[in-house]
N, C-alpha and C. Protein backbone atom coordinates (compact mmCIF):
# COMPACT_ATOMS: atom_id res chain seq x y z
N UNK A 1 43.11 -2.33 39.35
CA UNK A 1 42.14 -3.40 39.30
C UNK A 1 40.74 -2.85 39.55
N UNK A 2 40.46 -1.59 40.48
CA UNK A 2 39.25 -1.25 41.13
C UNK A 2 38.60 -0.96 39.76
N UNK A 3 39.48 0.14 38.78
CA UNK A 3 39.34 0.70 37.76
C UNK A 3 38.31 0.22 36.50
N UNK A 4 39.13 -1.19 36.42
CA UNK A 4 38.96 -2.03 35.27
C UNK A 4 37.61 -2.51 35.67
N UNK A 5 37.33 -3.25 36.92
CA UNK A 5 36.05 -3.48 37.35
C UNK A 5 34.57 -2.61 37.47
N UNK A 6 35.28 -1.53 37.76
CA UNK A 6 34.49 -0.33 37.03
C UNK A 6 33.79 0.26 35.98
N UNK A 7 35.21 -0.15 35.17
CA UNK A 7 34.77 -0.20 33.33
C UNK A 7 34.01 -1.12 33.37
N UNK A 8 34.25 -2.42 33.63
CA UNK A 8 33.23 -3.57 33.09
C UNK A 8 32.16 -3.66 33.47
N UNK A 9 31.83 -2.88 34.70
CA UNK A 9 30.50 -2.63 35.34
C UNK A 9 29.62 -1.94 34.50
N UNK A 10 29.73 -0.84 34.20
CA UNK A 10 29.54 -0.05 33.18
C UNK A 10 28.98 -0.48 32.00
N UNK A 11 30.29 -1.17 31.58
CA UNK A 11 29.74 -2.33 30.03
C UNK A 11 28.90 -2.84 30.17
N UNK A 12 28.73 -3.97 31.31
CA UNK A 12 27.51 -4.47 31.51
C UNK A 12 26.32 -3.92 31.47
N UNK A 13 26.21 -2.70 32.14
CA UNK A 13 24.74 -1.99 32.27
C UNK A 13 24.64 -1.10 30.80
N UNK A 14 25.48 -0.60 29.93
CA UNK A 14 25.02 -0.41 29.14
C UNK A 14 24.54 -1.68 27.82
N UNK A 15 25.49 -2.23 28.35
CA UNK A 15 24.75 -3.63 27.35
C UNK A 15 23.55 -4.65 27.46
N UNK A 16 23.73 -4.19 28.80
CA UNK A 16 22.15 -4.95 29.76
C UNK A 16 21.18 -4.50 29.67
N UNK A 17 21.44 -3.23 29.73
CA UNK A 17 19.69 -2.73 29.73
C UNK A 17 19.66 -1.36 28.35
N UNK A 18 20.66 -1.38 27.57
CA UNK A 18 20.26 -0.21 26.75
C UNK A 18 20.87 -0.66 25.21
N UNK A 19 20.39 0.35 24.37
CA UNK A 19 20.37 -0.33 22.95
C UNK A 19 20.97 1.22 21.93
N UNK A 20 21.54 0.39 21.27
CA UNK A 20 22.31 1.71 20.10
C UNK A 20 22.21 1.60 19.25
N UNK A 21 21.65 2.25 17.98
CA UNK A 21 21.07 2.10 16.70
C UNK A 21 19.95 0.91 16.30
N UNK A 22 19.23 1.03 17.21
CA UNK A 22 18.02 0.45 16.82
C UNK A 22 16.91 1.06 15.54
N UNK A 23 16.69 0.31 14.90
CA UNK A 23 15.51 1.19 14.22
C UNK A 23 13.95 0.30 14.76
N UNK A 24 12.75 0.80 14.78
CA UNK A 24 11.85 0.82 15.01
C UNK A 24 10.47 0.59 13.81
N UNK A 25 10.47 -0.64 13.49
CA UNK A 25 9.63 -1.00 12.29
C UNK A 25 8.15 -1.24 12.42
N UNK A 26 7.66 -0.18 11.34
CA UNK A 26 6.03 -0.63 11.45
C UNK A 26 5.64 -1.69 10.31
N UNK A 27 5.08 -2.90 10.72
CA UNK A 27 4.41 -3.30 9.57
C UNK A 27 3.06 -3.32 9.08
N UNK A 28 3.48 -3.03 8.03
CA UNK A 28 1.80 -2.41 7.84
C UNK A 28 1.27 -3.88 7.55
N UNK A 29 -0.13 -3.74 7.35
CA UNK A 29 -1.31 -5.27 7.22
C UNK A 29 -2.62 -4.71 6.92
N UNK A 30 -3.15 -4.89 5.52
CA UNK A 30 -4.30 -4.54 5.65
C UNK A 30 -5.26 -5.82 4.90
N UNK A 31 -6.35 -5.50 5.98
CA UNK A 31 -7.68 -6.34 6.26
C UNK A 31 -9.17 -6.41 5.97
N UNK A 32 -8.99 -6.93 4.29
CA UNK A 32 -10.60 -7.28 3.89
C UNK A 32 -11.41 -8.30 3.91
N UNK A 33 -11.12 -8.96 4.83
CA UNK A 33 -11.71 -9.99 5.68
C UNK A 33 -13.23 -10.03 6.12
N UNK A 34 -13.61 -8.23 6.07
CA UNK A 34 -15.08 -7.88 6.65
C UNK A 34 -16.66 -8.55 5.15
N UNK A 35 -16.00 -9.82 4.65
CA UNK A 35 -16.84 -9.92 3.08
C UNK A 35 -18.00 -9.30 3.06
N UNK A 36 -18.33 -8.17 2.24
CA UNK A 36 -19.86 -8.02 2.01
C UNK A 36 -19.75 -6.84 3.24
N UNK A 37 -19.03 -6.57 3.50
CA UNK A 37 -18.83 -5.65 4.78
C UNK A 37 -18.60 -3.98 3.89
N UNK A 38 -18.76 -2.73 4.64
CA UNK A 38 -18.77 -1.69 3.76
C UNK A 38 -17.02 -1.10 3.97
N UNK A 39 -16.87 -0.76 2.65
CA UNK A 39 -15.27 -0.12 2.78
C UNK A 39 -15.79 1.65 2.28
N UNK A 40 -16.00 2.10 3.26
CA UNK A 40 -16.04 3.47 2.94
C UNK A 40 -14.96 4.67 3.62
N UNK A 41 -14.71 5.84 2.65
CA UNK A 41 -14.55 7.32 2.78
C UNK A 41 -13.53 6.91 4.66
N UNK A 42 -12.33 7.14 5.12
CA UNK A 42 -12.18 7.07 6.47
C UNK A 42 -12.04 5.73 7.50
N UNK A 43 -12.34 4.82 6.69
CA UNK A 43 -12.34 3.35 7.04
C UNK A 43 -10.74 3.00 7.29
N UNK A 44 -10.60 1.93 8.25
CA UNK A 44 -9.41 1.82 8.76
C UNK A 44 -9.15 0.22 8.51
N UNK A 45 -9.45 -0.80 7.74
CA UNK A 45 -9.38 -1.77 8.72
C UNK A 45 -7.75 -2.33 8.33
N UNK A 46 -7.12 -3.03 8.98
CA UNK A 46 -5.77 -3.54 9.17
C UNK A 46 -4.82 -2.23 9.95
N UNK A 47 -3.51 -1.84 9.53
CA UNK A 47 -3.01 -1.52 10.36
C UNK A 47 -1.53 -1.13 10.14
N UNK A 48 -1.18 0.08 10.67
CA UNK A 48 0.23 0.31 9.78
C UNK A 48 0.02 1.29 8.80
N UNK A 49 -1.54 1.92 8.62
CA UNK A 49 -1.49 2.93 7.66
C UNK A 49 -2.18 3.78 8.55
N UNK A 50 -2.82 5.21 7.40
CA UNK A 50 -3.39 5.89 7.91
C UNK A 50 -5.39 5.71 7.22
N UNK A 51 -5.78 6.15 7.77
CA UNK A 51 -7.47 5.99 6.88
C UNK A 51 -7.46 6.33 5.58
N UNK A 52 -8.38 5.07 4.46
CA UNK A 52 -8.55 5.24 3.56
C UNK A 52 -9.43 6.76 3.12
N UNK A 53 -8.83 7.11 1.74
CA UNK A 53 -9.72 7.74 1.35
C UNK A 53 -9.98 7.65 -0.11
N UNK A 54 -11.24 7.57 -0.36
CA UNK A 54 -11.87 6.79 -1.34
C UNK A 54 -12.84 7.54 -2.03
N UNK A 55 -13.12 8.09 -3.39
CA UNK A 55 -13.46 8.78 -3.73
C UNK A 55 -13.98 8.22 -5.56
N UNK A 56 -15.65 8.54 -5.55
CA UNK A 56 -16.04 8.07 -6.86
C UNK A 56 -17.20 8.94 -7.59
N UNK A 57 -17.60 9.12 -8.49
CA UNK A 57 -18.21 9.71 -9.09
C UNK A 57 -19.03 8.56 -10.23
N UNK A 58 -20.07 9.04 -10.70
CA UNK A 58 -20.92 8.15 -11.59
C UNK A 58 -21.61 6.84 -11.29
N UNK A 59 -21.45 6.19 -12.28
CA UNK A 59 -21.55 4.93 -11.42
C UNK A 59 -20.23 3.88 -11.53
N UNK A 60 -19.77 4.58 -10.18
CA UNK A 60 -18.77 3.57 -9.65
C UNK A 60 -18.81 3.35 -7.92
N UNK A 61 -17.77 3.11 -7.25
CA UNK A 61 -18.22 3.08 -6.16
C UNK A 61 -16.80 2.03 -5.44
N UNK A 62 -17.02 1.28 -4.70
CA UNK A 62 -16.21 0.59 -4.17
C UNK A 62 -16.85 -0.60 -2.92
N UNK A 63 -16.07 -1.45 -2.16
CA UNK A 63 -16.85 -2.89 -1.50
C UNK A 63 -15.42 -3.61 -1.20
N UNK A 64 -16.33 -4.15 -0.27
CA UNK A 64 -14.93 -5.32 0.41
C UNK A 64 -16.29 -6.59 -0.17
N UNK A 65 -14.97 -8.04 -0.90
CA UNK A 65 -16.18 -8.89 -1.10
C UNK A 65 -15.35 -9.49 -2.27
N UNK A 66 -16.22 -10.45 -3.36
CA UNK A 66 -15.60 -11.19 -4.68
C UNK A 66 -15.10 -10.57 -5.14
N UNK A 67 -13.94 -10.58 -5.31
CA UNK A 67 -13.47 -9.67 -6.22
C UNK A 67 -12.22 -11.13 -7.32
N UNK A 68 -12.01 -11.05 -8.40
CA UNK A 68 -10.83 -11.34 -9.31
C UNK A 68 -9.55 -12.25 -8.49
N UNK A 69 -9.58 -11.38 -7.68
CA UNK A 69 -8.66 -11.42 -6.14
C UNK A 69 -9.09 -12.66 -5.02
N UNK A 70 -10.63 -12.68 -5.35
CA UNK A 70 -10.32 -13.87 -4.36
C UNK A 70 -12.27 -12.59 -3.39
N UNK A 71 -12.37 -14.11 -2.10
CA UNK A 71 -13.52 -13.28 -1.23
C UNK A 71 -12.93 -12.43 -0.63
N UNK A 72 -11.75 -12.25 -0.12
CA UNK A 72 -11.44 -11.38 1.16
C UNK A 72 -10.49 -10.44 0.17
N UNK A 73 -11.04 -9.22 -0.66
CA UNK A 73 -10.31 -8.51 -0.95
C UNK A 73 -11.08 -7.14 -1.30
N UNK A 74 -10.88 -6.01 -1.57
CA UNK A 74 -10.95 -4.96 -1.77
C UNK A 74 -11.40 -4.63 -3.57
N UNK A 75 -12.54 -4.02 -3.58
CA UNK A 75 -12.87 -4.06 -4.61
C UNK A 75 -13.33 -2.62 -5.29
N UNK A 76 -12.85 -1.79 -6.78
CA UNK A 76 -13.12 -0.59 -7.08
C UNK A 76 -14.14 -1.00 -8.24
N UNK A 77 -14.62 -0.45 -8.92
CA UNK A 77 -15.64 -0.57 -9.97
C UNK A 77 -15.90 0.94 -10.72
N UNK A 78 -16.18 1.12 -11.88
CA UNK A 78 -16.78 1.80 -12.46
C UNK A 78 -17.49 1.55 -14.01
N UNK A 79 -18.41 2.16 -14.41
CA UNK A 79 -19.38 1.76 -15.09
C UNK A 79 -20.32 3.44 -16.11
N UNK A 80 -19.17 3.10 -16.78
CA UNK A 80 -20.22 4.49 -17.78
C UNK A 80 -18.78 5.45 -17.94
N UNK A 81 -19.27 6.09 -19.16
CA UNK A 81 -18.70 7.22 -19.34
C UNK A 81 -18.04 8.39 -18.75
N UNK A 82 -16.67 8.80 -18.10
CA UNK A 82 -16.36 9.16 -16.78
C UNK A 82 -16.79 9.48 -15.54
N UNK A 83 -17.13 8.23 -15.40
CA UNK A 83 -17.28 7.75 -14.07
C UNK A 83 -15.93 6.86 -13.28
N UNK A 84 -15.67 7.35 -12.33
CA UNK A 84 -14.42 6.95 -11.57
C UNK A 84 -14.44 6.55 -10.26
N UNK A 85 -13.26 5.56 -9.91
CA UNK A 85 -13.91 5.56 -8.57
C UNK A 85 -12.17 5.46 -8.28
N UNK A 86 -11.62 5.93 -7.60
CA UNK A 86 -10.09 5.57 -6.57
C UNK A 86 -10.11 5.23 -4.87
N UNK A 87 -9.50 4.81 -4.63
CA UNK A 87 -8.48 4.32 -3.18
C UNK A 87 -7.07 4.85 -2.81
N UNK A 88 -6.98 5.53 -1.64
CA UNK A 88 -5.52 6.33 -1.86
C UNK A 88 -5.58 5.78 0.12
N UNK A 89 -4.46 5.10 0.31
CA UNK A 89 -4.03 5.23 2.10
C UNK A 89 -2.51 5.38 1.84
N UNK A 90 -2.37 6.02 2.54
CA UNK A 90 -1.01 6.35 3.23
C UNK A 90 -0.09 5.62 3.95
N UNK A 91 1.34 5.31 4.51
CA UNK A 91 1.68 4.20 4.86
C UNK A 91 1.69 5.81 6.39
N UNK A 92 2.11 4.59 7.37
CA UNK A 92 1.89 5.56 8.63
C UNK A 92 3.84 6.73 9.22
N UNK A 93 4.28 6.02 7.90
CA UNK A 93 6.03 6.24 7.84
C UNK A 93 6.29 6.23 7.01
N UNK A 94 7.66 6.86 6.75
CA UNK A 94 8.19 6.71 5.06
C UNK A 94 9.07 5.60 5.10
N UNK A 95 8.85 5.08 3.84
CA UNK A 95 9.83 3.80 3.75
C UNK A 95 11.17 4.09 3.59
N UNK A 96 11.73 3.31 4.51
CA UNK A 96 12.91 3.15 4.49
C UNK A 96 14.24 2.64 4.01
N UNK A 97 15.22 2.57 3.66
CA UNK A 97 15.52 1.33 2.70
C UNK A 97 15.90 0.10 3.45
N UNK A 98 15.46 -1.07 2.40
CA UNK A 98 15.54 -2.20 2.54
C UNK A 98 14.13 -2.61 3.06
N UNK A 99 13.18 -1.38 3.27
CA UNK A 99 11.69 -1.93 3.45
C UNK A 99 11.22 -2.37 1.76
N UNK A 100 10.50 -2.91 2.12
CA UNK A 100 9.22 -3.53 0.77
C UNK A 100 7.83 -3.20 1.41
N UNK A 101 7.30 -3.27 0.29
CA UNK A 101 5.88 -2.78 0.06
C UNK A 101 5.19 -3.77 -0.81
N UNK A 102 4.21 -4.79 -0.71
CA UNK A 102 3.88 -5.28 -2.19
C UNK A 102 2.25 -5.26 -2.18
N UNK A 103 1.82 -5.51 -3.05
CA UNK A 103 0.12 -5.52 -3.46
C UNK A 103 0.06 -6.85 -4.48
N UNK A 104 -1.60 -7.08 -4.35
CA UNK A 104 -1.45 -8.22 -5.32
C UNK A 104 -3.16 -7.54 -6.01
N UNK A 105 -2.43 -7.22 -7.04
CA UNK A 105 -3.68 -6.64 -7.87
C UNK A 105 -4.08 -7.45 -9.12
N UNK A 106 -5.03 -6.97 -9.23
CA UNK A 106 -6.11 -7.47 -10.59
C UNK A 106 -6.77 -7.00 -11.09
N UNK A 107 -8.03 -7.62 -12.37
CA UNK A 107 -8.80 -7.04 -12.87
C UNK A 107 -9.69 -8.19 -13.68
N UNK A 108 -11.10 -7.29 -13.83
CA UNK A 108 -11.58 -8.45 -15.16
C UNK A 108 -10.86 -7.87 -16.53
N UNK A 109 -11.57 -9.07 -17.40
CA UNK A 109 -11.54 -8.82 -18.27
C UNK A 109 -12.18 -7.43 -19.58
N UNK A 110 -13.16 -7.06 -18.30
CA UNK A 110 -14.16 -6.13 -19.12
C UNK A 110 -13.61 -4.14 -19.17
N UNK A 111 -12.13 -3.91 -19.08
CA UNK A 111 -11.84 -3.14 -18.81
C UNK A 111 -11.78 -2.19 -19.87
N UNK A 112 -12.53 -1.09 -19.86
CA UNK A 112 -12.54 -0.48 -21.21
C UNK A 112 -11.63 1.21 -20.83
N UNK A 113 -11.45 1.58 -19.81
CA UNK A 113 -10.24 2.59 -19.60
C UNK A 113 -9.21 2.35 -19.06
N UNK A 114 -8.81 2.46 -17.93
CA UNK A 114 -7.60 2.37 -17.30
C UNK A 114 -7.91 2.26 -15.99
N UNK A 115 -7.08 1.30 -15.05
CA UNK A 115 -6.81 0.34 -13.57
C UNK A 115 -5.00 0.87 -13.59
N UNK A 116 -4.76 1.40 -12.52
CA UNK A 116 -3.91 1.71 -12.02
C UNK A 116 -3.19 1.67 -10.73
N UNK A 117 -2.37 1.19 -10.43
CA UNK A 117 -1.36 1.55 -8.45
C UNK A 117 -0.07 2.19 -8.98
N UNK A 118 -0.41 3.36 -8.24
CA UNK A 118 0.75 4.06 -8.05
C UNK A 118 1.28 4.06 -6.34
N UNK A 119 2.51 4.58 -6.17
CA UNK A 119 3.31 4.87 -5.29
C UNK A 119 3.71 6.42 -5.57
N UNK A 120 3.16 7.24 -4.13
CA UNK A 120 3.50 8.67 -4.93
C UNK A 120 4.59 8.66 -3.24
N UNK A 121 5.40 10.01 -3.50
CA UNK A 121 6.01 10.44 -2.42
C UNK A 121 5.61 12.12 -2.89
N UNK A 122 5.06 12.58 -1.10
CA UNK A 122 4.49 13.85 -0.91
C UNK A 122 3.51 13.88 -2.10
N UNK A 123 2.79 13.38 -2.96
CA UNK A 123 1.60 13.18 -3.97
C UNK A 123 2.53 13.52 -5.52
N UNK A 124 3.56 13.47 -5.28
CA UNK A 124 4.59 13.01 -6.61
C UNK A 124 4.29 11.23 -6.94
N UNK A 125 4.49 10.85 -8.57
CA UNK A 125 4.07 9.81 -8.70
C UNK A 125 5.65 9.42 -9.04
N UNK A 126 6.24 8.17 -8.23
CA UNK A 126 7.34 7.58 -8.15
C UNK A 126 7.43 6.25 -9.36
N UNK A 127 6.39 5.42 -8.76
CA UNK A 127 6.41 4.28 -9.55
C UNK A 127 4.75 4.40 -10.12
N UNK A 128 4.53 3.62 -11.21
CA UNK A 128 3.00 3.40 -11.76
C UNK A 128 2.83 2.18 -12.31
N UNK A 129 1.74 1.24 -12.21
CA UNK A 129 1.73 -0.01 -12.53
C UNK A 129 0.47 0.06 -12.97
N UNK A 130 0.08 0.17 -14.94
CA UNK A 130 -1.39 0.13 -15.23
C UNK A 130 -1.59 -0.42 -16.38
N UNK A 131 -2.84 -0.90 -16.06
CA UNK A 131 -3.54 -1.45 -17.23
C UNK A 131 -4.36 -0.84 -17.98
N UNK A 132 -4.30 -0.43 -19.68
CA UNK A 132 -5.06 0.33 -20.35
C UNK A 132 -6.13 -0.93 -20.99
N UNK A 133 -7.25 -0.07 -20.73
CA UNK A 133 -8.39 -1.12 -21.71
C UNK A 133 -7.86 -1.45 -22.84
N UNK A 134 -8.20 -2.74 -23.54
CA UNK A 134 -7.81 -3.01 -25.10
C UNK A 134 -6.18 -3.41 -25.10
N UNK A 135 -5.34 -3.17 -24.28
CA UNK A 135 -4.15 -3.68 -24.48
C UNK A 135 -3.68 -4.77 -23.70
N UNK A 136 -2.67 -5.14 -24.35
CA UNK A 136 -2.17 -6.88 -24.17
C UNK A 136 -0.99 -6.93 -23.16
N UNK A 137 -0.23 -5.91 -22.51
CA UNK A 137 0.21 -5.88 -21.50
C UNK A 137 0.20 -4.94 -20.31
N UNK A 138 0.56 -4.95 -19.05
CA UNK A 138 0.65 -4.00 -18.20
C UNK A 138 1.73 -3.41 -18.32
N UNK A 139 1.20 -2.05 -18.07
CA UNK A 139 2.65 -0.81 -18.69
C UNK A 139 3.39 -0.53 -17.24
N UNK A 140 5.02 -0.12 -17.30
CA UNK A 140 5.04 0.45 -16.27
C UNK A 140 5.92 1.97 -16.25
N UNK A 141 5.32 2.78 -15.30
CA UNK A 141 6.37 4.08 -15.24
C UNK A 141 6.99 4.37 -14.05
N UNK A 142 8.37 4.19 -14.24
CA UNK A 142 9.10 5.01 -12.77
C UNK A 142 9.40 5.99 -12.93
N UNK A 143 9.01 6.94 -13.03
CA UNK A 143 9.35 8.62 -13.18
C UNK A 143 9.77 9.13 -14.62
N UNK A 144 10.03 8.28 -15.71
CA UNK A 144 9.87 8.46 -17.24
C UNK A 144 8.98 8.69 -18.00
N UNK A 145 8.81 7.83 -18.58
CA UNK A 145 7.82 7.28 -19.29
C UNK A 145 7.53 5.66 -19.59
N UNK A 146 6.02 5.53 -19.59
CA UNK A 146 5.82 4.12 -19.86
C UNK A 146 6.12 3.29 -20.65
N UNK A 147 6.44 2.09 -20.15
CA UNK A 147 7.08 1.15 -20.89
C UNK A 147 5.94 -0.65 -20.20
N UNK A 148 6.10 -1.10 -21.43
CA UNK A 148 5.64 -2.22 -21.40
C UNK A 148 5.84 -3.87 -20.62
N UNK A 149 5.65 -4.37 -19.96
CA UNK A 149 5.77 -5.39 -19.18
C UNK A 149 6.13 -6.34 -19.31
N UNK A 150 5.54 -6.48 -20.82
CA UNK A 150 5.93 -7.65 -21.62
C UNK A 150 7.28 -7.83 -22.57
């Protein structure tokens, strides 16, 4: 009897105060809320990633503000003959399965090259979701080749 009470003592404290196969989830959240506010090079705002880095040439550039999207969103631009502008953050972990990831992207109408989100792993491109100027749907590539949306 001492035995058994023993065991169950036991049980208890490992069930009371300790945990076995837990996993530990970050969620990421990110925050363009700052309208008219500057999104530059190292900028952090929300949470769950690592600092943007943002990089443009010509005249392009980037802004938190009106965007297609709505006031509180994140905005890229470019304007002229290769001129570029990108956004690249990092998640602060690798996804795991049964995590999700989603974005809610856009564009105008005035797009005369190419708007793109990719998903790379280690800067390999996994998935690609883009829009070519002049065409009537969004293409997509998971590690093939592109295929159409529509």
């Amino acid at each position: 009897m001492k035995k058994i009470l023993t065991l169950i003592g036991v049980l208890i404290c490992f069930l009371g105060f300790g945990q076995f196969g837990t996993d530990v989830f970050t969620i990421g959240s990110d925050n363009a809320s700052n309208y008219g506010g500057s999104w530059t090079n190292g900028s952090t705002q929300g949470s769950g990633f690592w600092a943007w880095t943002l990089s443009s040439s010509g005249a392009a550039g980037h802004y938190i503000g009106g965007t297609g999207q709505g006031g509180t969103s994140f905005g890229i631009y470019s304007d002229g003959f290769g001129a570029f502008a990108y956004g690249e953050r990092n998640l602060s972990s690798d996804l795991k399965k049964g995590e999700t990831i989603s974005f809610d992207l856009g564009h105008t109408a005035t797009i005369n090259g190419e708007i793109f989100m990719q998903l790379l792993d280690d800067g390999a491109p996994v998935f690609t979701l883009k829009f070519v100027g002049g065409g009537t749907n969004w293409l997509i590539n998971d590690g093939g080749v592109d295929f159409s949306s529509g």
